[in-house]
PDB file of N, CA and C in Angstrom:
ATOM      1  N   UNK A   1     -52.352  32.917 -19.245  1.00  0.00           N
ATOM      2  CA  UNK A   1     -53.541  32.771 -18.426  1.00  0.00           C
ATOM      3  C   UNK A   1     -53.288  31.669 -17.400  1.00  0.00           C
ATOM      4  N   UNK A   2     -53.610  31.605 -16.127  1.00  0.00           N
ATOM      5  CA  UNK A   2     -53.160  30.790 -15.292  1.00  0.00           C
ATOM      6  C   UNK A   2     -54.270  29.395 -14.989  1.00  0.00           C
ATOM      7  N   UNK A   3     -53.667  28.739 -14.735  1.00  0.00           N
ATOM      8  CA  UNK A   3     -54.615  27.089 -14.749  1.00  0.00           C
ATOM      9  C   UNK A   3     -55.153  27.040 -16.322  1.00  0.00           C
ATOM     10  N   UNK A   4     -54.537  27.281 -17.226  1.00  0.00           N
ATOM     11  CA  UNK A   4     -55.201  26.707 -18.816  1.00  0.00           C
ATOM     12  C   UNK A   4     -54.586  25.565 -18.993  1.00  0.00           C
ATOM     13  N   UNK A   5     -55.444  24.758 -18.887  1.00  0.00           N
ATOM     14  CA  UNK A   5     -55.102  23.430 -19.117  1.00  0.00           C
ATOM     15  C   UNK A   5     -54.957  23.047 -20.706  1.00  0.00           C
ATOM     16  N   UNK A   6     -53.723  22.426 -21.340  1.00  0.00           N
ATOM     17  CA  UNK A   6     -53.653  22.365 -22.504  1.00  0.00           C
ATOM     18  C   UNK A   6     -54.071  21.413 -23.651  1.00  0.00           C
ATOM     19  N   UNK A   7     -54.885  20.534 -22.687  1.00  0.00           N
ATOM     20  CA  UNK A   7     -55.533  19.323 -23.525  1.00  0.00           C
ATOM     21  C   UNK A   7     -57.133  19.387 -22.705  1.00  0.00           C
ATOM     22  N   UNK A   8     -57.891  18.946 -23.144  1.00  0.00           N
ATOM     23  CA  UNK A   8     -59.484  18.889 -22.444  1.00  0.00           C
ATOM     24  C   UNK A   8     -59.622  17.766 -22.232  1.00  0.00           C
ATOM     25  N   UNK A   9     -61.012  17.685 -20.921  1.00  0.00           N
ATOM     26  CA  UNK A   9     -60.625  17.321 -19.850  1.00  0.00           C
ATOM     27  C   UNK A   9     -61.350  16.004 -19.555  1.00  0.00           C
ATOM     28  N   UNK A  10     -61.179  14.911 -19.494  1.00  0.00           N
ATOM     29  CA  UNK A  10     -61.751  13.604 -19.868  1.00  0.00           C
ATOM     30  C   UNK A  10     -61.948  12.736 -18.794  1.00  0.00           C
ATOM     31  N   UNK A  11     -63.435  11.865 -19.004  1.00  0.00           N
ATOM     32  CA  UNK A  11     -64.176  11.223 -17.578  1.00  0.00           C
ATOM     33  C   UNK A  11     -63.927   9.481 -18.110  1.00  0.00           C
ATOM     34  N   UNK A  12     -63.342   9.253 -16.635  1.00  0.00           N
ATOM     35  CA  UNK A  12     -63.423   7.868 -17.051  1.00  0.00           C
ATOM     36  C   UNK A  12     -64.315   7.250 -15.807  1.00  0.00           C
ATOM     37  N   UNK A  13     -64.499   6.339 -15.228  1.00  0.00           N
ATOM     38  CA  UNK A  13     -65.069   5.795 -14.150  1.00  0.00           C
ATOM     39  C   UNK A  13     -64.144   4.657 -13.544  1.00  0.00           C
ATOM     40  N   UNK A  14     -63.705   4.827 -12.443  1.00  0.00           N
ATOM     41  CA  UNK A  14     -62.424   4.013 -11.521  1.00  0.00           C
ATOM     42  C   UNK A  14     -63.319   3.509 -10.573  1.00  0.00           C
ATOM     43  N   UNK A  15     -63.114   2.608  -9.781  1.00  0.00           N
ATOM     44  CA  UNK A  15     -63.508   2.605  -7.875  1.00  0.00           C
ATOM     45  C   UNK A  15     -62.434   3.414  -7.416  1.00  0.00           C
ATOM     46  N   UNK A  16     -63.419   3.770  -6.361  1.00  0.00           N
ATOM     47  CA  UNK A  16     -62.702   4.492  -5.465  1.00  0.00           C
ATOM     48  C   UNK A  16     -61.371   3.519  -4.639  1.00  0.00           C
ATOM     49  N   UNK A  17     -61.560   2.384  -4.508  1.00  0.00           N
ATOM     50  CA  UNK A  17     -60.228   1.927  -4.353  1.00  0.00           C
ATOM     51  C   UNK A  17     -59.444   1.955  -5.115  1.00  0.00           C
ATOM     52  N   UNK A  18     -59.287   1.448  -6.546  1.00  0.00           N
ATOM     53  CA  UNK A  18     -58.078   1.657  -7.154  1.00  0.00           C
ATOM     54  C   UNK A  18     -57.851   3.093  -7.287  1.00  0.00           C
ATOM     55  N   UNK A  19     -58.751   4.059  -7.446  1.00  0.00           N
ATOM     56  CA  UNK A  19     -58.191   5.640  -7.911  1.00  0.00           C
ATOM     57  C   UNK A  19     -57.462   5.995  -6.683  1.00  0.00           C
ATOM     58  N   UNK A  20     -57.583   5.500  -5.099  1.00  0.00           N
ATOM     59  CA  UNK A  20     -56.619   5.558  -4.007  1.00  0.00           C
ATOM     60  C   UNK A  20     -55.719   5.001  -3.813  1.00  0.00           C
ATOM     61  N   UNK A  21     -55.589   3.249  -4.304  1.00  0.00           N
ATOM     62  CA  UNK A  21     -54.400   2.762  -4.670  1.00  0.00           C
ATOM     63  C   UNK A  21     -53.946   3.251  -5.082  1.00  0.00           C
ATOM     64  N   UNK A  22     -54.185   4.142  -6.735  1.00  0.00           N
ATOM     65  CA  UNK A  22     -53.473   4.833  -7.722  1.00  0.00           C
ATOM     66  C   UNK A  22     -52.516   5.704  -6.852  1.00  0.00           C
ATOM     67  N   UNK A  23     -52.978   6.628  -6.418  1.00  0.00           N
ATOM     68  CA  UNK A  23     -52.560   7.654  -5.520  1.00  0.00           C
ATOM     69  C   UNK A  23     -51.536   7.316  -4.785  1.00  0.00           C
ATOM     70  N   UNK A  24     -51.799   6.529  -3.959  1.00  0.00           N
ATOM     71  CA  UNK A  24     -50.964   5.667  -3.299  1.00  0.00           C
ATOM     72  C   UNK A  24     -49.576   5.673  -3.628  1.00  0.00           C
ATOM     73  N   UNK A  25     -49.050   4.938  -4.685  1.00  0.00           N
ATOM     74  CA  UNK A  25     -48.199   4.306  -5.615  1.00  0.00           C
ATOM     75  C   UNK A  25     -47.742   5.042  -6.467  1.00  0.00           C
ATOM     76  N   UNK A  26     -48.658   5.704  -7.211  1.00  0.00           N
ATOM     77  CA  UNK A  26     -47.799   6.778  -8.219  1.00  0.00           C
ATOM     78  C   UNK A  26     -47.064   7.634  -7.900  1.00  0.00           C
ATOM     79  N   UNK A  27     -45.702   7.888  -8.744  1.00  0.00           N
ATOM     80  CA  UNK A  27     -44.750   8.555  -8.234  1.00  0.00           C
ATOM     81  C   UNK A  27     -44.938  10.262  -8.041  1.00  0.00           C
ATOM     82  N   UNK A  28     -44.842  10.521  -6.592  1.00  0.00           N
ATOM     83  CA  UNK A  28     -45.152  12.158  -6.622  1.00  0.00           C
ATOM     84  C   UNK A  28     -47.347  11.700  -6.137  1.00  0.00           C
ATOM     85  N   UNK A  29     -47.654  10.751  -6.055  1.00  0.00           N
ATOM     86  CA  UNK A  29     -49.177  10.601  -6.259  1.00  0.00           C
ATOM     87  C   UNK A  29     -49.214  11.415  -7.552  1.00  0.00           C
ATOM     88  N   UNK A  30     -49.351  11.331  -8.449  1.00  0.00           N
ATOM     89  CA  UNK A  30     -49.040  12.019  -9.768  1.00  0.00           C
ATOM     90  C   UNK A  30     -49.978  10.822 -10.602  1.00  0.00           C
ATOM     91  N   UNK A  31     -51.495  10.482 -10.670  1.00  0.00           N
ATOM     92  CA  UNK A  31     -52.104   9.611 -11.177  1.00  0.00           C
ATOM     93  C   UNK A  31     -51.866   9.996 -12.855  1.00  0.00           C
ATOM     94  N   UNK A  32     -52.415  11.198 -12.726  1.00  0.00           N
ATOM     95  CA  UNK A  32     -52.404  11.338 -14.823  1.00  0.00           C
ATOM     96  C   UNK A  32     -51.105  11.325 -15.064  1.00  0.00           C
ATOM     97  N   UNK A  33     -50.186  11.123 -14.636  1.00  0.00           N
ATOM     98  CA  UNK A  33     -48.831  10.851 -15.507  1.00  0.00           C
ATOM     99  C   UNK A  33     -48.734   9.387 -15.701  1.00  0.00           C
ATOM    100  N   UNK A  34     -49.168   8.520 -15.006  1.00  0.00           N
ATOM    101  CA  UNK A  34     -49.004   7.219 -14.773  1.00  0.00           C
ATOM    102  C   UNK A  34     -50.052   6.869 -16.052  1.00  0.00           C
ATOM    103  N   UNK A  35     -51.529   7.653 -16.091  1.00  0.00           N
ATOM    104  CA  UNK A  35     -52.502   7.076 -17.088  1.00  0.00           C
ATOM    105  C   UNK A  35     -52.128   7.411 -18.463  1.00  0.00           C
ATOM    106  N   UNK A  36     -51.299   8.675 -18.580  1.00  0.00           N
ATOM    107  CA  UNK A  36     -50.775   8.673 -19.439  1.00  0.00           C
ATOM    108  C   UNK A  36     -50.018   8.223 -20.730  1.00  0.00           C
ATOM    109  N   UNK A  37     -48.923   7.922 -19.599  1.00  0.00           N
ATOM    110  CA  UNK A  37     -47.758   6.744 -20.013  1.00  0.00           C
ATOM    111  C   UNK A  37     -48.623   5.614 -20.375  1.00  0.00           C
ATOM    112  N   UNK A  38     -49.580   4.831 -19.509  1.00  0.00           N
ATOM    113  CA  UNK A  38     -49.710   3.614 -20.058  1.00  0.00           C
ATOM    114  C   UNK A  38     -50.936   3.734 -21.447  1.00  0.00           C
ATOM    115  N   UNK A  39     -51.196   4.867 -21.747  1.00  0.00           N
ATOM    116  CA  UNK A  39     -52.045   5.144 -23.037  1.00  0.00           C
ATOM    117  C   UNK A  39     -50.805   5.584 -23.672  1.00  0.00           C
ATOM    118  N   UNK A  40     -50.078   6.102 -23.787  1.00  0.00           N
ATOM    119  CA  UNK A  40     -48.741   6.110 -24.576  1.00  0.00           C
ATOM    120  C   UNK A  40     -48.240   4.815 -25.173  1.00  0.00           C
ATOM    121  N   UNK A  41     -48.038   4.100 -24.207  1.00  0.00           N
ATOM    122  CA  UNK A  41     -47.535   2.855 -24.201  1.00  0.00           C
ATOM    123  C   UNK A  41     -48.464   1.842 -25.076  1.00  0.00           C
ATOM    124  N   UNK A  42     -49.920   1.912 -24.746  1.00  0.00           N
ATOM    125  CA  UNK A  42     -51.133   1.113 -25.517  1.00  0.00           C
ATOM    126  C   UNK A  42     -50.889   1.475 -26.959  1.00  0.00           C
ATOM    127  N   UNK A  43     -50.575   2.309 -27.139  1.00  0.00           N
ATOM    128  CA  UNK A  43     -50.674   3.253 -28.458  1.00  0.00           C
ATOM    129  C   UNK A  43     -49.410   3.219 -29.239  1.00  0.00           C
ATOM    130  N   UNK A  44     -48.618   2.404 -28.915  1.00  0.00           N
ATOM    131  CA  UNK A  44     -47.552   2.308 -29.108  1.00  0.00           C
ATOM    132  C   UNK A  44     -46.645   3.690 -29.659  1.00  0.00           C
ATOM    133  N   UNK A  45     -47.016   5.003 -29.179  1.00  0.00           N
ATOM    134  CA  UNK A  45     -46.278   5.960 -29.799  1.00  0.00           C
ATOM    135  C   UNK A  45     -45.028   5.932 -29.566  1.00  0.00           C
ATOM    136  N   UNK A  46     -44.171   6.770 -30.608  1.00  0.00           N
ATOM    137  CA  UNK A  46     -42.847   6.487 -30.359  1.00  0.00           C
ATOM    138  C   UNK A  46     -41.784   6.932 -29.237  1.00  0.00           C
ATOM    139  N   UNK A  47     -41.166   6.020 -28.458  1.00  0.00           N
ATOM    140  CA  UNK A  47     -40.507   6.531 -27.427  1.00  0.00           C
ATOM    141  C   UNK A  47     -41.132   6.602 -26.143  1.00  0.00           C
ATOM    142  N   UNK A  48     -42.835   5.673 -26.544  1.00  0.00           N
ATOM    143  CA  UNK A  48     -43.544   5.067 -25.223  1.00  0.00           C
ATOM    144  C   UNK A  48     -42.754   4.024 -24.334  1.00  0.00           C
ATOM    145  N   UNK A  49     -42.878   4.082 -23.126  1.00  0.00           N
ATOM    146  CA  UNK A  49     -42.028   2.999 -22.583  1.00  0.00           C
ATOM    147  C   UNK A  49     -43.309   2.438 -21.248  1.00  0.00           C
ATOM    148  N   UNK A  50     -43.650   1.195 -21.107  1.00  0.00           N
ATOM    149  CA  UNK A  50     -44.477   0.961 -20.102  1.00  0.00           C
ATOM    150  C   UNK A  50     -43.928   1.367 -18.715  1.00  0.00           C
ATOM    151  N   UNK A  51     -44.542   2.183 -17.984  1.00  0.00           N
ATOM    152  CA  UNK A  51     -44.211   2.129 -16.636  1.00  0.00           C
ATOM    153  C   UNK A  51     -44.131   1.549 -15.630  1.00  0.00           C
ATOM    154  N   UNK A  52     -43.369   1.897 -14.482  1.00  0.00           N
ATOM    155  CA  UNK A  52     -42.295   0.757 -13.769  1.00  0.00           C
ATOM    156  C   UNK A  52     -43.562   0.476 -13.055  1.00  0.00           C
ATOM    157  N   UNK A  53     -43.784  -0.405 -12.300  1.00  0.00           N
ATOM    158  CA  UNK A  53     -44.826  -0.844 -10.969  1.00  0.00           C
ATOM    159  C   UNK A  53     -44.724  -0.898  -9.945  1.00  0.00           C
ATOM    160  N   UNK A  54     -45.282  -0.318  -8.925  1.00  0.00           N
ATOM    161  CA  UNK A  54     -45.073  -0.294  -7.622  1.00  0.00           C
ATOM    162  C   UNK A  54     -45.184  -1.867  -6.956  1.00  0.00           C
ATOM    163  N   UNK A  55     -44.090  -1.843  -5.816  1.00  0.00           N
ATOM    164  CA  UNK A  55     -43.990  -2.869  -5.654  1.00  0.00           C
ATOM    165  C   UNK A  55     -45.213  -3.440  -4.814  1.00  0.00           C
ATOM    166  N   UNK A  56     -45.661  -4.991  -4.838  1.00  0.00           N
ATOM    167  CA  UNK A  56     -46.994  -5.224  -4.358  1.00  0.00           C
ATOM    168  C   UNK A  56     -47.408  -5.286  -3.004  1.00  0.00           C
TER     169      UNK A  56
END
């Protein structure tokens, strides 16, 4: 089935500046990979690694 997203689908509340910073900076603008990783990382699951940072 096309566009089935495989996890459901979750609200957080950003400013609109950082969710454009985000954009900005993330690699590919690729924000949920970046929020990802660093809930990976919080969570210490295994083979989490914190992600790199754009430079300032």
């Amino acid at each position: 089935m096309p566009n089935a997203p495989r996890t459901q689908h979750r609200s957080v509340r950003i400013s609109d500046d950082d969710w454009q910073d985000l954009a900005d900076r993330a690699p590919n603008g690729d924000r949920a990979a970046v929020i990802k990783d660093l809930i990976a990382w919080y969570l210490r699951r295994p083979g989490a690694t914190l992600p790199s940072r754009p430079e300032a």
